[in-house]
Structure formats: C-alpha cells, structure tokens
PDB file of N, CA and C in Angstrom:
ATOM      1  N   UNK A   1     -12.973 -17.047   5.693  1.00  0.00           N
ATOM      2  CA  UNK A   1     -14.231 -16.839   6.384  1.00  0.00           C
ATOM      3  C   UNK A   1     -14.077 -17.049   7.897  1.00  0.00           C
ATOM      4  N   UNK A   2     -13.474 -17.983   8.386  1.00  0.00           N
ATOM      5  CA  UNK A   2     -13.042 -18.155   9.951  1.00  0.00           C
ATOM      6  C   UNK A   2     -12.402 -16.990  10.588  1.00  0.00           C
ATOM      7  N   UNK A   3     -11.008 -16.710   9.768  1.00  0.00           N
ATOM      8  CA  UNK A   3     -10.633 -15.540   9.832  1.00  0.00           C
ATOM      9  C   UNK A   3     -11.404 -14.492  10.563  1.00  0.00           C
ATOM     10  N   UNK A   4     -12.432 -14.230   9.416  1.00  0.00           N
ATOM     11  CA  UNK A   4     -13.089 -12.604   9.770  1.00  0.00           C
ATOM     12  C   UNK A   4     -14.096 -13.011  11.090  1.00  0.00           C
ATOM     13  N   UNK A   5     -14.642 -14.514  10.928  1.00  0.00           N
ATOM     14  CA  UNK A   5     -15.655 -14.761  12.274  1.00  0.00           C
ATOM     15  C   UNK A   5     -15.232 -14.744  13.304  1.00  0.00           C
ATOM     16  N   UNK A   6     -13.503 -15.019  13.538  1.00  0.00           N
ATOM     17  CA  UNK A   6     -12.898 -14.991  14.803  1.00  0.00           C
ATOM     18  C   UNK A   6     -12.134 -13.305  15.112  1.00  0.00           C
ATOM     19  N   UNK A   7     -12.237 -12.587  13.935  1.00  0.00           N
ATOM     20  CA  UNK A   7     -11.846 -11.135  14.719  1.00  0.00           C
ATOM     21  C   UNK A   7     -13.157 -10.193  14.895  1.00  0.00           C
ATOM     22  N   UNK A   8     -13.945 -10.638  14.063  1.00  0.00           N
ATOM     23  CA  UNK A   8     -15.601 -10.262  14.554  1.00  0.00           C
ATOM     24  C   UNK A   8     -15.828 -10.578  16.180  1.00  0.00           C
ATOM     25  N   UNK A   9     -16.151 -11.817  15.986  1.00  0.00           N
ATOM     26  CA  UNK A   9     -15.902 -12.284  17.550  1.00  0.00           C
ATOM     27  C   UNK A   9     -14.903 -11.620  18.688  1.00  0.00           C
ATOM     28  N   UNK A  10     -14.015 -11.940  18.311  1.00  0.00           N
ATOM     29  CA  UNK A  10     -12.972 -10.943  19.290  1.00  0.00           C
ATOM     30  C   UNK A  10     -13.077  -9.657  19.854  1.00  0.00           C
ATOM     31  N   UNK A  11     -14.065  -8.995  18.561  1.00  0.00           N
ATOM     32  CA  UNK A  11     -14.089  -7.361  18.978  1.00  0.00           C
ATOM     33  C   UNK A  11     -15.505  -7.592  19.886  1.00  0.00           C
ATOM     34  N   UNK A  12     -16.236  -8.226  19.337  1.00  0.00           N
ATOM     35  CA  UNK A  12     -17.635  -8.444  20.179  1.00  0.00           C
ATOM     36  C   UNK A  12     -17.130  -9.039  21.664  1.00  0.00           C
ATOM     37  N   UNK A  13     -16.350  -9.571  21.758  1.00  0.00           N
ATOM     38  CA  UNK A  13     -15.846 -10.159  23.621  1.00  0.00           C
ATOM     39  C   UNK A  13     -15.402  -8.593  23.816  1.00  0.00           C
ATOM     40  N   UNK A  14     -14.482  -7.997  23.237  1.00  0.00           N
ATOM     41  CA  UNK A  14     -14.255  -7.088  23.932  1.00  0.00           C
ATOM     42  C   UNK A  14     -15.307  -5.975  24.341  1.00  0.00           C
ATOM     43  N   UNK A  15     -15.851  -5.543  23.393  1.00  0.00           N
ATOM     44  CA  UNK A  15     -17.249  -4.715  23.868  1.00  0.00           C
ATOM     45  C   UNK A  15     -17.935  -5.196  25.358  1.00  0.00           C
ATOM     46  N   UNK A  16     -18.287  -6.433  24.875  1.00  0.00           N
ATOM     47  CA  UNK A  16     -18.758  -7.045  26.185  1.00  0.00           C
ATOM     48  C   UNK A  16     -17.868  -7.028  27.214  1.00  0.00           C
ATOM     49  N   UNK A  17     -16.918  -7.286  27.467  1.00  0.00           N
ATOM     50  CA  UNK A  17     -16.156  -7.457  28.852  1.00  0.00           C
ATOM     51  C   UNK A  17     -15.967  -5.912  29.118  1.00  0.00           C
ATOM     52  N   UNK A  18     -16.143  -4.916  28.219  1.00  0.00           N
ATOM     53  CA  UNK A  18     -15.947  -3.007  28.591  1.00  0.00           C
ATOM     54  C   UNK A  18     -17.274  -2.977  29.246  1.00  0.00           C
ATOM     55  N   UNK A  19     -18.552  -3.420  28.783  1.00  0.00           N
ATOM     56  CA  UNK A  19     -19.766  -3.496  29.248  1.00  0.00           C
ATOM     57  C   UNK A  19     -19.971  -4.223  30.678  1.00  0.00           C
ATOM     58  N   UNK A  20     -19.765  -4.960  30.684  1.00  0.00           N
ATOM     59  CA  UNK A  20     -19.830  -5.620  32.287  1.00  0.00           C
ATOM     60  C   UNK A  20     -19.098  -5.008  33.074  1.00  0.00           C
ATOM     61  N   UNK A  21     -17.791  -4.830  32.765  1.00  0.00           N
ATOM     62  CA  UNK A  21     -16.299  -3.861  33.804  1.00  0.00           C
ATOM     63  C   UNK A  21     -17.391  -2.673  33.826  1.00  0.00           C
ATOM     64  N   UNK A  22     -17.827  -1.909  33.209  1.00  0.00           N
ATOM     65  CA  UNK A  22     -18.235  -0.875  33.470  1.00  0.00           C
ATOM     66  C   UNK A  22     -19.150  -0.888  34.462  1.00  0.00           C
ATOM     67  N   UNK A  23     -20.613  -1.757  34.254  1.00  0.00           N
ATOM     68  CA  UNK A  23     -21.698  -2.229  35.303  1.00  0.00           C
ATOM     69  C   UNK A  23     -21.160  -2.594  36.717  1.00  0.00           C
ATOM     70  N   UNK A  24     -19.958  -3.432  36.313  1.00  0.00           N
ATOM     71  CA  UNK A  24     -19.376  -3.767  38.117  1.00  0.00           C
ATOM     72  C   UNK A  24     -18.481  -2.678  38.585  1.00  0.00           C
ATOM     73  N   UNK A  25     -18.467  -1.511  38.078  1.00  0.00           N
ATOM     74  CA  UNK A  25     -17.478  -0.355  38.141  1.00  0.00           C
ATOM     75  C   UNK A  25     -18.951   0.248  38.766  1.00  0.00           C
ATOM     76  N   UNK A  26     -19.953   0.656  38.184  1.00  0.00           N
ATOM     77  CA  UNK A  26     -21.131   1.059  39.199  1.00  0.00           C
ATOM     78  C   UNK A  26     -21.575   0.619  40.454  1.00  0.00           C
ATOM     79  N   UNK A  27     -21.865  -0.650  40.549  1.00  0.00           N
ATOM     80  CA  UNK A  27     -22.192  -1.405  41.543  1.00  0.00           C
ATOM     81  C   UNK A  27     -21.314  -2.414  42.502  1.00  0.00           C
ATOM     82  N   UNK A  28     -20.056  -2.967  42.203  1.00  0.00           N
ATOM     83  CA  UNK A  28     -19.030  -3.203  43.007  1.00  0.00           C
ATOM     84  C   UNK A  28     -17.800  -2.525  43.339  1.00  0.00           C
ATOM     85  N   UNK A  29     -17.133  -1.733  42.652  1.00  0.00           N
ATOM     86  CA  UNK A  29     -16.834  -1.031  42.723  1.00  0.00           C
ATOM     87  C   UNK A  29     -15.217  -1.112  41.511  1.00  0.00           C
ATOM     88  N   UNK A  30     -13.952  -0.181  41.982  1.00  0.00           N
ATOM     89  CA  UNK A  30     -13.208  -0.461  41.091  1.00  0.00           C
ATOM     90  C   UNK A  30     -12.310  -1.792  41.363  1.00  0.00           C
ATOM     91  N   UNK A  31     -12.065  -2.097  42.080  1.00  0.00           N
ATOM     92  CA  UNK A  31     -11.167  -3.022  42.742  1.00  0.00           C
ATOM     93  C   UNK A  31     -11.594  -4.177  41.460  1.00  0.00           C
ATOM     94  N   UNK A  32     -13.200  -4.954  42.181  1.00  0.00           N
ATOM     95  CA  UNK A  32     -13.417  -5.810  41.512  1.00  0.00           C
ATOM     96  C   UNK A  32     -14.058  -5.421  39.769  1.00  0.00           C
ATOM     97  N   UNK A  33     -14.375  -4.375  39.317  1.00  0.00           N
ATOM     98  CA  UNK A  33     -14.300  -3.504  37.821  1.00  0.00           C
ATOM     99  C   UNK A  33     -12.845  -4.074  37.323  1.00  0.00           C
ATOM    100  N   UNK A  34     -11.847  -3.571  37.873  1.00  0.00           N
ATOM    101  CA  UNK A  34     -10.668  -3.873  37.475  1.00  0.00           C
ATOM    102  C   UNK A  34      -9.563  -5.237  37.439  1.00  0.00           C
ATOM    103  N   UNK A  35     -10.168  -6.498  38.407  1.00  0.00           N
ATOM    104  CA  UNK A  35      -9.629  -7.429  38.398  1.00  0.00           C
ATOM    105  C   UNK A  35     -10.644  -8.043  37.348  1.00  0.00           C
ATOM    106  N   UNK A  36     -12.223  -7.813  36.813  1.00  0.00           N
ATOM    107  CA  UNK A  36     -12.700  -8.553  35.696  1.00  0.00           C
ATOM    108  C   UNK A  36     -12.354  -8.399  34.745  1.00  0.00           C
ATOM    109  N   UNK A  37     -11.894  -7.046  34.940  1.00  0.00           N
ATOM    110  CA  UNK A  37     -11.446  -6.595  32.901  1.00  0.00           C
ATOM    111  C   UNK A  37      -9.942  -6.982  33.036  1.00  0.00           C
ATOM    112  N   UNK A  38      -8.977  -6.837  33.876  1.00  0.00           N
ATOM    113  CA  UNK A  38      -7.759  -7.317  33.622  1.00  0.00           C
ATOM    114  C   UNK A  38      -7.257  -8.792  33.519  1.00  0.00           C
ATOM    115  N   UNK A  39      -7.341  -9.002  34.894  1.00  0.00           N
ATOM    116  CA  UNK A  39      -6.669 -10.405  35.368  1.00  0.00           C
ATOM    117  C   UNK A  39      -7.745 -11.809  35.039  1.00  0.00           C
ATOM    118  N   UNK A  40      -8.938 -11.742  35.404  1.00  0.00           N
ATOM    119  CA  UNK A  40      -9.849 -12.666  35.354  1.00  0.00           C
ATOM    120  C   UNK A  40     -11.358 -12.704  34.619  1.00  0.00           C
ATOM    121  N   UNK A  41     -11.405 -12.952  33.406  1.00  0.00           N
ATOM    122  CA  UNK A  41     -12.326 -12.262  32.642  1.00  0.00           C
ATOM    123  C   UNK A  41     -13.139 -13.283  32.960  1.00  0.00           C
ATOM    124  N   UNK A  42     -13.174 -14.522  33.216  1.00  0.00           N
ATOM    125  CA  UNK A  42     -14.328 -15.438  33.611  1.00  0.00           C
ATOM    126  C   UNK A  42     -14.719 -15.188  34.376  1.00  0.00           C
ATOM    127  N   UNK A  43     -14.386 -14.369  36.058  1.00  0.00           N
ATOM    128  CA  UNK A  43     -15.117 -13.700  36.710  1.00  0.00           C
ATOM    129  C   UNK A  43     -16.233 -12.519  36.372  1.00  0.00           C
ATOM    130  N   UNK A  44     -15.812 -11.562  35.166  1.00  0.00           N
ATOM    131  CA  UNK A  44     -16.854 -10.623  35.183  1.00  0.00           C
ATOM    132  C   UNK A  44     -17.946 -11.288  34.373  1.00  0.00           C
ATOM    133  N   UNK A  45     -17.731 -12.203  33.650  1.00  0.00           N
ATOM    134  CA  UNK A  45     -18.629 -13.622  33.061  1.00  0.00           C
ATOM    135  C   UNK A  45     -19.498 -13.924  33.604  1.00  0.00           C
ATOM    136  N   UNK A  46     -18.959 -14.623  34.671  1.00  0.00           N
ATOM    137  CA  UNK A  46     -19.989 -15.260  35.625  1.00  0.00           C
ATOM    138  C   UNK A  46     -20.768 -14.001  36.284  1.00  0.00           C
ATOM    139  N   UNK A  47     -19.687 -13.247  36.878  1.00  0.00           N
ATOM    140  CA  UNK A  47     -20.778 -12.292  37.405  1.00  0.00           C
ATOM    141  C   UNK A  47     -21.715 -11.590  36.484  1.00  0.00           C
ATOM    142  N   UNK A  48     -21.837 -11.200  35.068  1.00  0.00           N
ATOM    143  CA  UNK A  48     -23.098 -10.975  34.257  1.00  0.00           C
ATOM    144  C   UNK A  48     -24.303 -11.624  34.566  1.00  0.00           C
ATOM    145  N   UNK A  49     -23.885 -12.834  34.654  1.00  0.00           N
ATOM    146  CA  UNK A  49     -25.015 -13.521  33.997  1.00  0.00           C
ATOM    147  C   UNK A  49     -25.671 -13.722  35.270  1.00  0.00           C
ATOM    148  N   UNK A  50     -25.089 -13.124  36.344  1.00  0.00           N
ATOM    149  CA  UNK A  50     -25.262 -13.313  38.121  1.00  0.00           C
ATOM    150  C   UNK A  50     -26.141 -12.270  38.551  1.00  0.00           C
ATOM    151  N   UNK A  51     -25.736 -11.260  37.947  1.00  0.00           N
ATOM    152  CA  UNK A  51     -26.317  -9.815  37.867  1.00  0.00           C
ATOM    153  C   UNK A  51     -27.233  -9.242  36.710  1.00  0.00           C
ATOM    154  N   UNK A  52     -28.317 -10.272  36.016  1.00  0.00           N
ATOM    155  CA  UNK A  52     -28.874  -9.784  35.247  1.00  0.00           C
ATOM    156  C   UNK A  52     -30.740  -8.754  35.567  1.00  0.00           C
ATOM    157  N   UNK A  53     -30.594  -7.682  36.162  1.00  0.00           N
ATOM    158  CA  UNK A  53     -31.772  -7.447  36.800  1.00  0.00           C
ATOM    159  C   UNK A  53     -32.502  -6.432  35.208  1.00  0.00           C
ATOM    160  N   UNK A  54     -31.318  -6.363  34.268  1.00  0.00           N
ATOM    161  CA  UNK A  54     -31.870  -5.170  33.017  1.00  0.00           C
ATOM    162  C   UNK A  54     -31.894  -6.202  31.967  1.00  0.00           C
ATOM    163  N   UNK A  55     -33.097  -5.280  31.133  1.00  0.00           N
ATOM    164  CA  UNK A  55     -33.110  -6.306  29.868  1.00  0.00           C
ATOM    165  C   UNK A  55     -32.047  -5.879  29.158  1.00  0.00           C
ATOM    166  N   UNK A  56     -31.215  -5.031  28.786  1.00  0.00           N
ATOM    167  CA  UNK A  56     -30.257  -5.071  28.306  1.00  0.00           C
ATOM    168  C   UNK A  56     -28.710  -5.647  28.461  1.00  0.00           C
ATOM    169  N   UNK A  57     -28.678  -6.326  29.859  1.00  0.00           N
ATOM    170  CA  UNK A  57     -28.010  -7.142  30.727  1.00  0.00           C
ATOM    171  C   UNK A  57     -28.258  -8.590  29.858  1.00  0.00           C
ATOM    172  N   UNK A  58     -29.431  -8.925  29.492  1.00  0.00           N
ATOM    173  CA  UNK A  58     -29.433 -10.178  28.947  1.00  0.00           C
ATOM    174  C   UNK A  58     -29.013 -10.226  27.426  1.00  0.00           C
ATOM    175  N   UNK A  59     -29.222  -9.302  26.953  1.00  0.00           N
ATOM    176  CA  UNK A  59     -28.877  -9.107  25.415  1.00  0.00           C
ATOM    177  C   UNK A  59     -27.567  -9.016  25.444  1.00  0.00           C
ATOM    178  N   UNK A  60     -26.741  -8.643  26.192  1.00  0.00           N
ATOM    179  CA  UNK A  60     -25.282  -8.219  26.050  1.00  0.00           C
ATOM    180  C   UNK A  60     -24.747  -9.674  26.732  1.00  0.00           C
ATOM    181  N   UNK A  61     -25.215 -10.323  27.554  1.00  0.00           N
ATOM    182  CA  UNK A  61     -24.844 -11.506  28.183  1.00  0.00           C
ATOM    183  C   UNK A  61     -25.053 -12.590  27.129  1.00  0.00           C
ATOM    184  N   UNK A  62     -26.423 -12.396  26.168  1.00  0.00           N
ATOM    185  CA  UNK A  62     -26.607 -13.773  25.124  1.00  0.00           C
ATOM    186  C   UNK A  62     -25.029 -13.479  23.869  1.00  0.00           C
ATOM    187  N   UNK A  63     -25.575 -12.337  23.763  1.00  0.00           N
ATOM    188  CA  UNK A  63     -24.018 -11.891  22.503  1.00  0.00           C
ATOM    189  C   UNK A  63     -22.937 -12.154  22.866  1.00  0.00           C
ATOM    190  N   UNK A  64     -22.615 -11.690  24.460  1.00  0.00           N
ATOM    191  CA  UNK A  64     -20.930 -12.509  24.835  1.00  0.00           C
ATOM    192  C   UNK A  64     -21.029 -13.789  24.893  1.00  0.00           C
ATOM    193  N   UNK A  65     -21.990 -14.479  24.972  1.00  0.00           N
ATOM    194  CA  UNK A  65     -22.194 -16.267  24.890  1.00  0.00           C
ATOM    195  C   UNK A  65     -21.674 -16.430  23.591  1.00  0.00           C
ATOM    196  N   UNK A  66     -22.632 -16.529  22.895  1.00  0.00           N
ATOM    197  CA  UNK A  66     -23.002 -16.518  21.386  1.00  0.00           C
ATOM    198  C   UNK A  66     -21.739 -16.345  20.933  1.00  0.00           C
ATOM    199  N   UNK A  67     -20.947 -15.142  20.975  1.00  0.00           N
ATOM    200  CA  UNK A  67     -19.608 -14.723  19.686  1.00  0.00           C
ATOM    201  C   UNK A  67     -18.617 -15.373  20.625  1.00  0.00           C
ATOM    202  N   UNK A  68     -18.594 -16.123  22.125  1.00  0.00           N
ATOM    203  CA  UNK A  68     -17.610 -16.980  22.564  1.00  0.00           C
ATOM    204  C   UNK A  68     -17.478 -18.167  22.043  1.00  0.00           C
ATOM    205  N   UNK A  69     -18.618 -18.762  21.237  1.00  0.00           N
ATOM    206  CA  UNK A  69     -18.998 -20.291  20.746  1.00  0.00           C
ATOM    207  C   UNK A  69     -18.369 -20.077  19.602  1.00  0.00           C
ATOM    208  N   UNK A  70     -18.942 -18.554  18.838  1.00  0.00           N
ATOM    209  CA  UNK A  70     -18.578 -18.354  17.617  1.00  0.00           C
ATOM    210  C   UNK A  70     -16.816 -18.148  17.668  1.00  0.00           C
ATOM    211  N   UNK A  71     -16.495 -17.490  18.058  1.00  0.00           N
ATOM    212  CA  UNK A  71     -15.275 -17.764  18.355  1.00  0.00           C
ATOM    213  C   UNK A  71     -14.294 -18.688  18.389  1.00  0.00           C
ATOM    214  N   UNK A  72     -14.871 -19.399  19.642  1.00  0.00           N
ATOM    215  CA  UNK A  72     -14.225 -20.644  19.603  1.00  0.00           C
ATOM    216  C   UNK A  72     -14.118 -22.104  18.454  1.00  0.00           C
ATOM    217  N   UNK A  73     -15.407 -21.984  17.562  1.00  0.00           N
ATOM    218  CA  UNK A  73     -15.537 -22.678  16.464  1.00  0.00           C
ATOM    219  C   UNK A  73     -14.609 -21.808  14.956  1.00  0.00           C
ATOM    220  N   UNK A  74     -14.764 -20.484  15.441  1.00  0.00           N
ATOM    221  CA  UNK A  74     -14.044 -20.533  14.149  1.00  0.00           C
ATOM    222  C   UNK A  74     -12.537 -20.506  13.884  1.00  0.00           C
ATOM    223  N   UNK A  75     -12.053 -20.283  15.886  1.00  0.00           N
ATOM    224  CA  UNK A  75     -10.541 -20.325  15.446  1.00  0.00           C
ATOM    225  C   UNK A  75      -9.816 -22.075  15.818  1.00  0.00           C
ATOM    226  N   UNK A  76     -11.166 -22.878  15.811  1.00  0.00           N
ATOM    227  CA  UNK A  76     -10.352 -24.342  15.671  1.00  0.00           C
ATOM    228  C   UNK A  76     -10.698 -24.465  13.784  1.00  0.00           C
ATOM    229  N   UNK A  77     -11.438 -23.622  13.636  1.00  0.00           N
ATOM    230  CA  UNK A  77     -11.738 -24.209  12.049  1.00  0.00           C
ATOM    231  C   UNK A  77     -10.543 -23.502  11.222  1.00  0.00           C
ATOM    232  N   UNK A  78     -10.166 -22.172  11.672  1.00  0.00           N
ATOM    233  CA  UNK A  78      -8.748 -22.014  11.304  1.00  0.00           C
ATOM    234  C   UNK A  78      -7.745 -22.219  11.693  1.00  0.00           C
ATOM    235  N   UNK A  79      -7.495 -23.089  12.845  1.00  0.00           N
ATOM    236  CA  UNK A  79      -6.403 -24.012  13.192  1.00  0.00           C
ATOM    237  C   UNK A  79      -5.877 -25.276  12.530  1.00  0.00           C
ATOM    238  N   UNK A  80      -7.280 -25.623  12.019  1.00  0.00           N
ATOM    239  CA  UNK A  80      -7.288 -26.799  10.631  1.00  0.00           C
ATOM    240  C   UNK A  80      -6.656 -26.547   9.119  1.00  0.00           C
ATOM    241  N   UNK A  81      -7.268 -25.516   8.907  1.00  0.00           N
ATOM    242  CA  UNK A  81      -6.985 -24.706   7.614  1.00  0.00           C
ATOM    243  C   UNK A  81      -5.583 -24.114   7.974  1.00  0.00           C
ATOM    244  N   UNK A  82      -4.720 -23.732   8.577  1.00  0.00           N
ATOM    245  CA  UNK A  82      -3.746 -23.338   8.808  1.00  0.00           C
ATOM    246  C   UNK A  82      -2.499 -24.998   9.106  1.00  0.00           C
ATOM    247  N   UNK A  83      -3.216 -26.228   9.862  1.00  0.00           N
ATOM    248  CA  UNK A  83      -2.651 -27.270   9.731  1.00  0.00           C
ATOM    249  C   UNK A  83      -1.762 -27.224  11.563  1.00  0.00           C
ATOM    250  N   UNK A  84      -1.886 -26.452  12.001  1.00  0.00           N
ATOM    251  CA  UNK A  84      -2.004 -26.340  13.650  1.00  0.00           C
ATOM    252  C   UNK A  84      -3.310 -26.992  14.159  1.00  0.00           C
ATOM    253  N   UNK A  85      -2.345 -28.304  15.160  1.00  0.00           N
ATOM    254  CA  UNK A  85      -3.952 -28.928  15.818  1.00  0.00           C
ATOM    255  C   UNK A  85      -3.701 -28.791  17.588  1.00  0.00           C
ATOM    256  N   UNK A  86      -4.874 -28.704  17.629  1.00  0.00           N
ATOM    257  CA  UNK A  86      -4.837 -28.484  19.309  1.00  0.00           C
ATOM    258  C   UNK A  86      -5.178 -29.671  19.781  1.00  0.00           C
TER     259      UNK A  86
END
C-alpha cells in the first residue's frame, strides 16, 4: 500500500512541477521555467504558492502540498517495511 501511495504521489509532483514550469514559462520566462523544472524544484514551489492570482493555481498548489506529505509519509513507511532507516 505505501508502495502504490508513493508512486501515486510521485506522478502527482510531477504533473505539478510541468504545471508551474509551464506558468513561469508564461510569465518569467524560460531561463527561470527551466532552472524550476530542472535544477531547483523548491524554487518553482515557492514561487507557486507566490504567484497564486487563479483559482486553479490554488488547487494545483494544495495537491503538490498534499501528495508531498503523502509522499513523504509513505516512503518512510516503506523504508520500515523494507528495514532501511533514515
């Protein structure tokens, strides 16, 4: 069950970080489009939640929250179950 919650999750970060790169690909341009989606993904992060003027900006910002928690809980819960501790 962790398993599938942490590649669920995974695909949901990625959607989201294509979604924001894209928004800062409109409005900042490619330079910084391309250093959020490559090199520094906590930057296009912060900048979401910096840049929320659409309601669909907040829905896509609560879901990349949300499946990051989820995420992060389910791949320490399969770090346990696997017997790898961080």
């Amino acid at each position: 069950m962790a398993a599938i919650l942490a590649i669920l999750s995974g695909i949901m970060n990625i959607g989201c970080i294509l979604f924001v790169a894209f928004k800062m690909l409109e409005e900042e341009g490619a330079l910084k489009a391309l250093f959020g989606l490559i090199c520094c993904q906590i930057y296009a992060y912060i900048w979401g939640w910096l840049h929320l003027e659409e309601q669909i900006r907040w829905r896509v910002m609560g879901v990349w929250t949300v499946s990051l928690i989820v995420g992060g809980v389910a791949n320490y819960y399969l770090s346990q179950e696997l017997g790898t501790n961080y």
